[in-house]
Protein backbone atom coordinates (compact mmCIF):
# COMPACT_ATOMS: atom_id res chain seq x y z
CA UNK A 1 0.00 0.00 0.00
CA UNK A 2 1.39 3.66 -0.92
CA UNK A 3 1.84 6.24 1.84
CA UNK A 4 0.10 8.93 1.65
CA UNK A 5 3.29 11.57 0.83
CA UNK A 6 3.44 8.98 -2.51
CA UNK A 7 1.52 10.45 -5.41
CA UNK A 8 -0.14 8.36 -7.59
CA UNK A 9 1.33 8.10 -10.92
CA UNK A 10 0.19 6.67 -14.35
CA UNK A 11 3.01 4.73 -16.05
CA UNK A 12 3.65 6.47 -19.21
CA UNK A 13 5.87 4.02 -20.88
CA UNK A 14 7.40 0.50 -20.21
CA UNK A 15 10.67 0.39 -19.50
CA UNK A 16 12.42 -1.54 -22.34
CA UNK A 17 16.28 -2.78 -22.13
CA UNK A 18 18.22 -1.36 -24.92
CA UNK A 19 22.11 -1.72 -26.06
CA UNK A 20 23.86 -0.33 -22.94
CA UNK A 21 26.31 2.23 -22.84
CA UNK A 22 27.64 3.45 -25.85
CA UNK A 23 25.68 5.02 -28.63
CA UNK A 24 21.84 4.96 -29.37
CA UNK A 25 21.61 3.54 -32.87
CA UNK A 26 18.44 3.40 -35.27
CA UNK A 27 18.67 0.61 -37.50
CA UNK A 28 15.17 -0.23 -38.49
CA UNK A 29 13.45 2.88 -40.77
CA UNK A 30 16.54 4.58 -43.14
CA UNK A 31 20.41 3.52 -44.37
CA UNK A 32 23.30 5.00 -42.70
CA UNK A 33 21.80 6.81 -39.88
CA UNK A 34 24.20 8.89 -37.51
CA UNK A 35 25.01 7.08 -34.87
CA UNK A 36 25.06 9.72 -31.98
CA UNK A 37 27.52 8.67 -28.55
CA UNK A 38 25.19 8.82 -25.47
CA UNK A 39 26.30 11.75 -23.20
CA UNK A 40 27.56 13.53 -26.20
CA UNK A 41 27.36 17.06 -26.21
CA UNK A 42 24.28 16.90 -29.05
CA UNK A 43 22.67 14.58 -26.53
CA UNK A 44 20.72 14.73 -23.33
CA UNK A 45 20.48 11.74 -20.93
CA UNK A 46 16.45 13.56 -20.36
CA UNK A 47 15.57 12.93 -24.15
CA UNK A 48 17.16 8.86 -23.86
CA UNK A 49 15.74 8.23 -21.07
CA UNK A 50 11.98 9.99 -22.26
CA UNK A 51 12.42 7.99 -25.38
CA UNK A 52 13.34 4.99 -23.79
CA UNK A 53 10.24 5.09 -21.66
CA UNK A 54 7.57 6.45 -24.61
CA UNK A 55 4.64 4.22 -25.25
CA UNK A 56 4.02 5.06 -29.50
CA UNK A 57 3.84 2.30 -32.29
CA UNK A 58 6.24 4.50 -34.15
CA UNK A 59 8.88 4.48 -31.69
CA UNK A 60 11.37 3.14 -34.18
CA UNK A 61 10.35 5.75 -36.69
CA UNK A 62 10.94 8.68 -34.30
CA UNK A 63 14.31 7.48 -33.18
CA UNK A 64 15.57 7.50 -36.70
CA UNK A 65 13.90 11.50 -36.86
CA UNK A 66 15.96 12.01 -34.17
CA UNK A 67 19.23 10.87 -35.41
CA UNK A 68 18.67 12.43 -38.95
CA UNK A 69 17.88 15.94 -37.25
CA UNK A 70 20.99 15.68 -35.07
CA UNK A 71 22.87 14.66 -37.86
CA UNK A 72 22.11 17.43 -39.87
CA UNK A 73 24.49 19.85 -37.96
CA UNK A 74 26.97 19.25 -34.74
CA UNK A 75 25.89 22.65 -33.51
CA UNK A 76 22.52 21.13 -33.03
CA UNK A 77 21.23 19.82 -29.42
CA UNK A 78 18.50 18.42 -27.83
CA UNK A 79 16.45 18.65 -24.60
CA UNK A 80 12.57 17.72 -23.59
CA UNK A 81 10.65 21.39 -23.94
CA UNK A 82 6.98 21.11 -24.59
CA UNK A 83 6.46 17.50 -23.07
CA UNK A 84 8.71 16.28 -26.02
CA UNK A 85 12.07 16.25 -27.76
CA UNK A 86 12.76 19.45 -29.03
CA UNK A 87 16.01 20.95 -30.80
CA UNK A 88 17.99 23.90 -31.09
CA UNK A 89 20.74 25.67 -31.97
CA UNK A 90 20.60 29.57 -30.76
CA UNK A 91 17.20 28.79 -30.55
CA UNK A 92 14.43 26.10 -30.45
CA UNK A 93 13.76 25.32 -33.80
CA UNK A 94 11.75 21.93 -34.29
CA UNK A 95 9.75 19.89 -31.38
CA UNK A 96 8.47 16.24 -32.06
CA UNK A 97 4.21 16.68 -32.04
CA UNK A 98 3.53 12.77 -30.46
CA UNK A 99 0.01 13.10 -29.58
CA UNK A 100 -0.94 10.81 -32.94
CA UNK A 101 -0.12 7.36 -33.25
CA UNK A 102 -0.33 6.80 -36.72
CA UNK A 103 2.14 9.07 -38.00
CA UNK A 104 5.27 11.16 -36.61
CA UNK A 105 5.39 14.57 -36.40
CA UNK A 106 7.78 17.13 -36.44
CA UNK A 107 6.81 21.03 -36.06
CA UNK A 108 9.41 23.29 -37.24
CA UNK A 109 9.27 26.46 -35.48
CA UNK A 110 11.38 29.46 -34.68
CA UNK A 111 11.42 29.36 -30.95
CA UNK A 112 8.97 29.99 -27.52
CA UNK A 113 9.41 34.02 -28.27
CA UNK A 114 7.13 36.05 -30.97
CA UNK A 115 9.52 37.14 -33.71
CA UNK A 116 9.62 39.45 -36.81
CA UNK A 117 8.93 36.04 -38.91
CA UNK A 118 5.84 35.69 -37.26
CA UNK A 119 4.58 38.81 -39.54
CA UNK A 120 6.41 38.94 -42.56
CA UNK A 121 6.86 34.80 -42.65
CA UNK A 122 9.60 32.57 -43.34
CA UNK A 123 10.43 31.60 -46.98
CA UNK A 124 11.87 27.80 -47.35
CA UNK A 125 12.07 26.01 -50.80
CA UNK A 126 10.15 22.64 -50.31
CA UNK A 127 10.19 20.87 -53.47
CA UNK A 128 8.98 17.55 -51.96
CA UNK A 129 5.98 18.83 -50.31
CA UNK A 130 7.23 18.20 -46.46
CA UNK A 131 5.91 21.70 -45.09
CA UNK A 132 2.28 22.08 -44.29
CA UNK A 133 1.98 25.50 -42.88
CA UNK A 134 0.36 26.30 -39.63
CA UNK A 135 1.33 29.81 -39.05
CA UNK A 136 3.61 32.22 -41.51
CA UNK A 137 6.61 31.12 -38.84
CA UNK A 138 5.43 27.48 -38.48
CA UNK A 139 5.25 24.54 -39.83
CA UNK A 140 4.34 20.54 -39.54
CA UNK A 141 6.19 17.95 -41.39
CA UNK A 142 4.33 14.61 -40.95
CA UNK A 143 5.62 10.76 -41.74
CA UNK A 144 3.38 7.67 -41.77
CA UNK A 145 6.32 5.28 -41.96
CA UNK A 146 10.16 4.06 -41.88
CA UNK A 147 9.70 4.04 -46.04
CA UNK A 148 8.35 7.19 -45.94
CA UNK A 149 11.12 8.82 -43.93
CA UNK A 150 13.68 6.80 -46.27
CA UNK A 151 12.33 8.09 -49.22
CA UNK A 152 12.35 11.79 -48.28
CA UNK A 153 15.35 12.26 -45.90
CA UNK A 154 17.46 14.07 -48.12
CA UNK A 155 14.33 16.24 -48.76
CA UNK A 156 14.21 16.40 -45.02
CA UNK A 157 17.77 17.00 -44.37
CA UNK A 158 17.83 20.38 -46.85
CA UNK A 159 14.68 21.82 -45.17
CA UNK A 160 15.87 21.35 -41.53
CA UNK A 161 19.19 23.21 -43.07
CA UNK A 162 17.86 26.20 -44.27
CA UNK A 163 15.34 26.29 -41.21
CA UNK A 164 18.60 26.52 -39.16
CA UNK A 165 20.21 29.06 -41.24
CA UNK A 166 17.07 31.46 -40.64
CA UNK A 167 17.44 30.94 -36.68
């Protein structure tokens, strides 16, 4: 029986054993993803061990997310803002959206603070189609699947680096 200074908690995710220490590896949903070291300085143990415990059927699929968007630049790190994984580089610039379990999805954004880009808008060539627009200074980039993410990570990879290069 809990105490009554114990608060009652839902279990959010199952813990799962994964390779130990060492580096947190996708192998399932792309070729040649990054392999980032744990306790790197583009890593945080908060985001491992929130991954590590998340309950989604695409689990696999948002791992290899991960390890594409910190591949795209080493100035890039990672943190949980927003009850999710969210990355930056001067500033917060894309947040995993988990709430749906049938897809993955990523918002790019240009931080927490209102900027000029939130009136005039931000201008980012998209020739695959990623980028549905929620706001002139936001944007949702959605996958279904690991073939889906295969087939338009390079796409992927060019948006997230002129996203950065407006930050």
């Amino acid at each position: 029986m809990k105490s009554t200074d114990e608060k009652a908690r839902k279990p959010r995710a199952n813990a799962k054993k994964g390779p130990s220490a060492g580096a947190a590896r996708h192998e399932g949903a792309g070729d040649a993803v990054a392999v980032v070291a744990r306790g790197s300085s583009q890593t945080d143990p908060a985001v491992i061990a929130f991954l590590r415990e998340l309950e989604h059927p695409l689990k696999e699929e948002i791992e290899a997310l991960r390890q594409i968007i910190l591949g795209v630049s080493p100035e890039i790190r990672e943190e949980i803002k927003w009850n999710a994984p969210s990355f930056r580089t001067t500033e917060h610039f894309a947040t995993f959206n988990l709430r749906t379990k049938d897809r993955v999805r990523i918002i790019l954004h240009t931080g927490a603070k209102v900027k000029g880009t939130a009136t005039k808008g931000v201008e980012i060539a998209d020739p695959a189609g990623l980028l549905e627009w929620l706001a002139k200074d936001r944007c949702l980039v959605t996958f279904s699947d690991a073939n889906e993410i295969r087939e338009k990570r390079a796409a992927l990879e060019t948006v997230l680096r002129a996203w950065i290069r407006l930050m």
